[in-house]
PDB file of N, CA and C in Angstrom:
ATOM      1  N   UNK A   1       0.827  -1.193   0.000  1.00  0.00           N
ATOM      2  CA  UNK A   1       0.000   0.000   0.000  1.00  0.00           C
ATOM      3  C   UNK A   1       0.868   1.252   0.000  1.00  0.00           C
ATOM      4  N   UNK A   2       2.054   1.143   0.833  1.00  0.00           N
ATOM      5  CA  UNK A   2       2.507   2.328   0.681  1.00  0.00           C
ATOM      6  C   UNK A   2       3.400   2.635  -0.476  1.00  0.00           C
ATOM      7  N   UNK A   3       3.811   2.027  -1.593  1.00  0.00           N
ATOM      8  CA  UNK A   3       4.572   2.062  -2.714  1.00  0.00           C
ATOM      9  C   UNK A   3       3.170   2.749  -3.575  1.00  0.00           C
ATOM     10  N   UNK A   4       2.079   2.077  -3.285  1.00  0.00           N
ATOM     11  CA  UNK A   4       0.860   2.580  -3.828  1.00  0.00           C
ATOM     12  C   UNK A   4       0.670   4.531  -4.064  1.00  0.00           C
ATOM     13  N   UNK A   5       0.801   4.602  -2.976  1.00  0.00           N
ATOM     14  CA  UNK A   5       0.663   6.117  -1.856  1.00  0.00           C
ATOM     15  C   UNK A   5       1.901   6.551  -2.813  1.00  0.00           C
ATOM     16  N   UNK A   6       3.159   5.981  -2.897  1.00  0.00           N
ATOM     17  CA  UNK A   6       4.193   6.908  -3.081  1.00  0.00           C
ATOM     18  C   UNK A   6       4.108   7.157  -4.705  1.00  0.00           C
ATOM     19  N   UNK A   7       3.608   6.202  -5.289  1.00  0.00           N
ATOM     20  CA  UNK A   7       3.136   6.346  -6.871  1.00  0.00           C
ATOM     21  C   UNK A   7       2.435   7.348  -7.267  1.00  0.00           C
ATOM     22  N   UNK A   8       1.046   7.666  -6.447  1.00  0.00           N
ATOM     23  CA  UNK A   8       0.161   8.167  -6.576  1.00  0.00           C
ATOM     24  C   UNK A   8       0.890   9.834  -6.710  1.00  0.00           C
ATOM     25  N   UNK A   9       1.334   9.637  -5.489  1.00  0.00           N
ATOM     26  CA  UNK A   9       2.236  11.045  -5.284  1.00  0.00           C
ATOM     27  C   UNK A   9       3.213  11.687  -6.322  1.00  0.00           C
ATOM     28  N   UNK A  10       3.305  10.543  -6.865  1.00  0.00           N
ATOM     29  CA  UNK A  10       4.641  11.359  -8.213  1.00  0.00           C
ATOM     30  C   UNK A  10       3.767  11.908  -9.446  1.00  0.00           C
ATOM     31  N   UNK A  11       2.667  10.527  -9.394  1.00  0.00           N
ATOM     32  CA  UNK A  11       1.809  11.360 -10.567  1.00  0.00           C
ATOM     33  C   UNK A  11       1.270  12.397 -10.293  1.00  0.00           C
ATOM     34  N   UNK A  12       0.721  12.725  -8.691  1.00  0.00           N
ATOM     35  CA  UNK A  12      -0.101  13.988  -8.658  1.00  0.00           C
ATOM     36  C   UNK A  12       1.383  15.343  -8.788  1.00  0.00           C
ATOM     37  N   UNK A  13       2.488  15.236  -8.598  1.00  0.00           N
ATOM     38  CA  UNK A  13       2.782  15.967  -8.620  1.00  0.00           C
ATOM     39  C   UNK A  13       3.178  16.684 -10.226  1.00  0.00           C
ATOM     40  N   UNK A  14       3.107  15.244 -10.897  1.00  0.00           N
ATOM     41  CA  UNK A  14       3.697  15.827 -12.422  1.00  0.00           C
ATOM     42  C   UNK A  14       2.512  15.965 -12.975  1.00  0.00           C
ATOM     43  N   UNK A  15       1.039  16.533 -12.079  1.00  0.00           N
ATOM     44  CA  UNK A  15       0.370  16.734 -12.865  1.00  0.00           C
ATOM     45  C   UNK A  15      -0.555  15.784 -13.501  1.00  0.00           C
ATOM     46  N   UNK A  16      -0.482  14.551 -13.109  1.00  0.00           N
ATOM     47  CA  UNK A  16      -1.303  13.025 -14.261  1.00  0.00           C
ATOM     48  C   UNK A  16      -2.535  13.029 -13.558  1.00  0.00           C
ATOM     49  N   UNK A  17      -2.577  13.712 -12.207  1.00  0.00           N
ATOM     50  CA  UNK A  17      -3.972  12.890 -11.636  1.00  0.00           C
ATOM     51  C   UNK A  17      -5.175  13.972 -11.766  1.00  0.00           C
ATOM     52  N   UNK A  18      -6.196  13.796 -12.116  1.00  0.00           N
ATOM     53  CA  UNK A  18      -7.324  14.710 -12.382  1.00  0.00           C
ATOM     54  C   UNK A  18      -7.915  14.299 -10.552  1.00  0.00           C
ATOM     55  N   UNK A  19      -8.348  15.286  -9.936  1.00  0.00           N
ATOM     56  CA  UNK A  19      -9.171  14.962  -8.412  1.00  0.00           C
ATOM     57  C   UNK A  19     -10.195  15.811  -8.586  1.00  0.00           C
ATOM     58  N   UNK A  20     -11.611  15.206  -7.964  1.00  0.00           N
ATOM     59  CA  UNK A  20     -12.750  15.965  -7.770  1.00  0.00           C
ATOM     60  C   UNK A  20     -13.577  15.550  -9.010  1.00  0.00           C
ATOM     61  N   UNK A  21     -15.019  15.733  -8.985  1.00  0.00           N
ATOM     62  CA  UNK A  21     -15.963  15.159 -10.063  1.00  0.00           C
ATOM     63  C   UNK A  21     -15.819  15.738 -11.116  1.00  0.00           C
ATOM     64  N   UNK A  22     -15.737  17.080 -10.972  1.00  0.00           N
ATOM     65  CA  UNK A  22     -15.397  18.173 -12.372  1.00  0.00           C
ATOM     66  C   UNK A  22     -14.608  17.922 -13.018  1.00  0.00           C
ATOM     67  N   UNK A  23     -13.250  17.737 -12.683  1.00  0.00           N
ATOM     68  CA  UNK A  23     -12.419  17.736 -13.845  1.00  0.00           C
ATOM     69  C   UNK A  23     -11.941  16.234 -14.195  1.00  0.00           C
ATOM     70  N   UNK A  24     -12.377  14.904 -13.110  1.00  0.00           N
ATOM     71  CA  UNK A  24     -12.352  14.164 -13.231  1.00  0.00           C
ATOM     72  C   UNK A  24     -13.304  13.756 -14.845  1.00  0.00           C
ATOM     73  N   UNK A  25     -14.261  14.307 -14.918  1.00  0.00           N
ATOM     74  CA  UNK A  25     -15.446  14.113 -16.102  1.00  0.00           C
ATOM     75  C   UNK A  25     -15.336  14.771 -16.820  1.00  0.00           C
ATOM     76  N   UNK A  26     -14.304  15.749 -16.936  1.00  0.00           N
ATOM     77  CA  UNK A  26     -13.325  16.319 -18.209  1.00  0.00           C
ATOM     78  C   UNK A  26     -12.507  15.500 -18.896  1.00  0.00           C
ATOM     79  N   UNK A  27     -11.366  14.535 -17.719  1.00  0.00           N
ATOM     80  CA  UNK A  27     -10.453  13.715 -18.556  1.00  0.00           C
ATOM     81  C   UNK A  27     -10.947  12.648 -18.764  1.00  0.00           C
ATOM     82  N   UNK A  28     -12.810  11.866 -18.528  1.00  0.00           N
ATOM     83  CA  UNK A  28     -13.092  11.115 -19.695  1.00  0.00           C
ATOM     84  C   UNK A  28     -13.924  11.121 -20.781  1.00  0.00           C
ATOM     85  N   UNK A  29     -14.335  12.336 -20.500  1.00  0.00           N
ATOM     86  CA  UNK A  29     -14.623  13.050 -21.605  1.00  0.00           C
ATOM     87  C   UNK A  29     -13.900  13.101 -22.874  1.00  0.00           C
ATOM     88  N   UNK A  30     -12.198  13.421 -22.486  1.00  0.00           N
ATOM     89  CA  UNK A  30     -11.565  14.064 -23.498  1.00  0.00           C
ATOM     90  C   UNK A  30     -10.481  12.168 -23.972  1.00  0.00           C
ATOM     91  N   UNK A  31     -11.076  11.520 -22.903  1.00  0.00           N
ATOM     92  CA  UNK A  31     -10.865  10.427 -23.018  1.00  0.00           C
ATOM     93  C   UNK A  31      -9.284   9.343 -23.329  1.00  0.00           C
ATOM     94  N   UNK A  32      -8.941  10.430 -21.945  1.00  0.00           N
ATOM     95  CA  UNK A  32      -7.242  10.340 -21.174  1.00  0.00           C
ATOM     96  C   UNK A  32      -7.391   9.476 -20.102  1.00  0.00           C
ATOM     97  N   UNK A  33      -8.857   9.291 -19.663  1.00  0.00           N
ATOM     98  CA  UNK A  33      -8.488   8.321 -18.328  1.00  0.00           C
ATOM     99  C   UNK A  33      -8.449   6.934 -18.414  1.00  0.00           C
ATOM    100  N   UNK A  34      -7.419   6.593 -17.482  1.00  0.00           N
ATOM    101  CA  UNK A  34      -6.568   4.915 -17.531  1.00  0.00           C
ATOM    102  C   UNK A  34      -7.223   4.513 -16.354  1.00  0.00           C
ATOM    103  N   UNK A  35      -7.413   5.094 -15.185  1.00  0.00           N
ATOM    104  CA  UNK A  35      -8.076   4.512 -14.184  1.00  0.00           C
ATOM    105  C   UNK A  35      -8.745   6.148 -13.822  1.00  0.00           C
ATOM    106  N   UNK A  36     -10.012   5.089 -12.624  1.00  0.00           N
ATOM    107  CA  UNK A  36     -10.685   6.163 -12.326  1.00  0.00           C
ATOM    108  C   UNK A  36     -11.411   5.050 -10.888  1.00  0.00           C
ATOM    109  N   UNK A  37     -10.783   6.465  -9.648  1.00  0.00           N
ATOM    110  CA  UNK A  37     -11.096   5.389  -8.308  1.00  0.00           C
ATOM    111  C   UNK A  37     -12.197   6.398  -7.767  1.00  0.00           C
ATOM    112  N   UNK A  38     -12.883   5.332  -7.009  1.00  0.00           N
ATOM    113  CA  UNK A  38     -14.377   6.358  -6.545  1.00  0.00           C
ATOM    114  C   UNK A  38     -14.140   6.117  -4.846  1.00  0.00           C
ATOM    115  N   UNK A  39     -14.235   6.689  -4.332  1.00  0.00           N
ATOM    116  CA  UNK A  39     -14.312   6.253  -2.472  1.00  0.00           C
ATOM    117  C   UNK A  39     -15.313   5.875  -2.171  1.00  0.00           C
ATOM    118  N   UNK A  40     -15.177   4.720  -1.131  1.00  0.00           N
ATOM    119  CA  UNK A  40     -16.059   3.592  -0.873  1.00  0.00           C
ATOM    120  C   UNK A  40     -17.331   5.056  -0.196  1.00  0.00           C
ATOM    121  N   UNK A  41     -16.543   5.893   0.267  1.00  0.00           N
ATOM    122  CA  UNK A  41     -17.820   6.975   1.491  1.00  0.00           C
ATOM    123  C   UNK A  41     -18.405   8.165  -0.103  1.00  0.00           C
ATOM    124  N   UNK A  42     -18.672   8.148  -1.178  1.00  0.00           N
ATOM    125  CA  UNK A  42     -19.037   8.479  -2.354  1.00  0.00           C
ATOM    126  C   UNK A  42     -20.330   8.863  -2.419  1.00  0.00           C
ATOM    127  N   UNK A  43     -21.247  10.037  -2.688  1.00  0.00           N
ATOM    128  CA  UNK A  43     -22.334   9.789  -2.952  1.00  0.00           C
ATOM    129  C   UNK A  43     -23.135   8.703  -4.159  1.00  0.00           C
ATOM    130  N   UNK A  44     -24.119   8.120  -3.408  1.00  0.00           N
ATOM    131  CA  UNK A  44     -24.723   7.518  -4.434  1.00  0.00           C
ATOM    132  C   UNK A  44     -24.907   8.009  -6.408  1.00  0.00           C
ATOM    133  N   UNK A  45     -25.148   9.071  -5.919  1.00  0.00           N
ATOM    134  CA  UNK A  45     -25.165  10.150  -7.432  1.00  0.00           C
ATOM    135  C   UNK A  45     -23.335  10.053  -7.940  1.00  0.00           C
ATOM    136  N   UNK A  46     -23.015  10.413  -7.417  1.00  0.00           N
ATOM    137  CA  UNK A  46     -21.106  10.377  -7.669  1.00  0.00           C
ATOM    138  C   UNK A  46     -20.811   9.291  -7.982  1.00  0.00           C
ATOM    139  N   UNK A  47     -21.344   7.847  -7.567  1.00  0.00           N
ATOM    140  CA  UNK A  47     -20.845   6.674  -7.811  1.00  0.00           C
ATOM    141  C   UNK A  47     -21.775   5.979  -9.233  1.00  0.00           C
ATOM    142  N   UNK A  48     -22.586   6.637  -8.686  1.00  0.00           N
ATOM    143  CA  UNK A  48     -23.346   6.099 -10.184  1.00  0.00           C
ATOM    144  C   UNK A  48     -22.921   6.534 -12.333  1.00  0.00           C
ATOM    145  N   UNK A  49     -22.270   8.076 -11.684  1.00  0.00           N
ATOM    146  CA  UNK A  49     -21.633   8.345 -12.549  1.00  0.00           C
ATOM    147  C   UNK A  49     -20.793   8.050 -13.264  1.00  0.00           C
ATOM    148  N   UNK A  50     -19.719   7.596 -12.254  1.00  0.00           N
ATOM    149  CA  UNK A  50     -18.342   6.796 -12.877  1.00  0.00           C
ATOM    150  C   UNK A  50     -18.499   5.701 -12.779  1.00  0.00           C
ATOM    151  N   UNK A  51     -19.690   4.844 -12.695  1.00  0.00           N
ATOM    152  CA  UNK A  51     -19.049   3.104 -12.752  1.00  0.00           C
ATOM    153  C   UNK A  51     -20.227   2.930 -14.013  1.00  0.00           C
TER     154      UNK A  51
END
């Protein structure tokens, strides 16, 4: 998990990770996204969107 964490971190810093519903539904829109994680505590409406 924590190699996980430290991954995550390099991409957010160079910029790769889209966060939040908005711009998250921009990059699959524009149809750049490789993964897309939803949190288990998610609104029902929020989760229904992305899966």
């Amino acid at each position: 998990m924590n190699k996980l964490i430290t991954i995550l971190g390099f991409a957010q810093k160079a910029g790769k990770i889209a966060s939040g519903e908005t711009a998250t539904e921009q990059v699959i829109n524009r149809k750049k996204a490789c993964l897309v994680l939803v949190a288990l505590d998610a609104s029902a409406g929020t989760s229904a969107k992305f899966m």
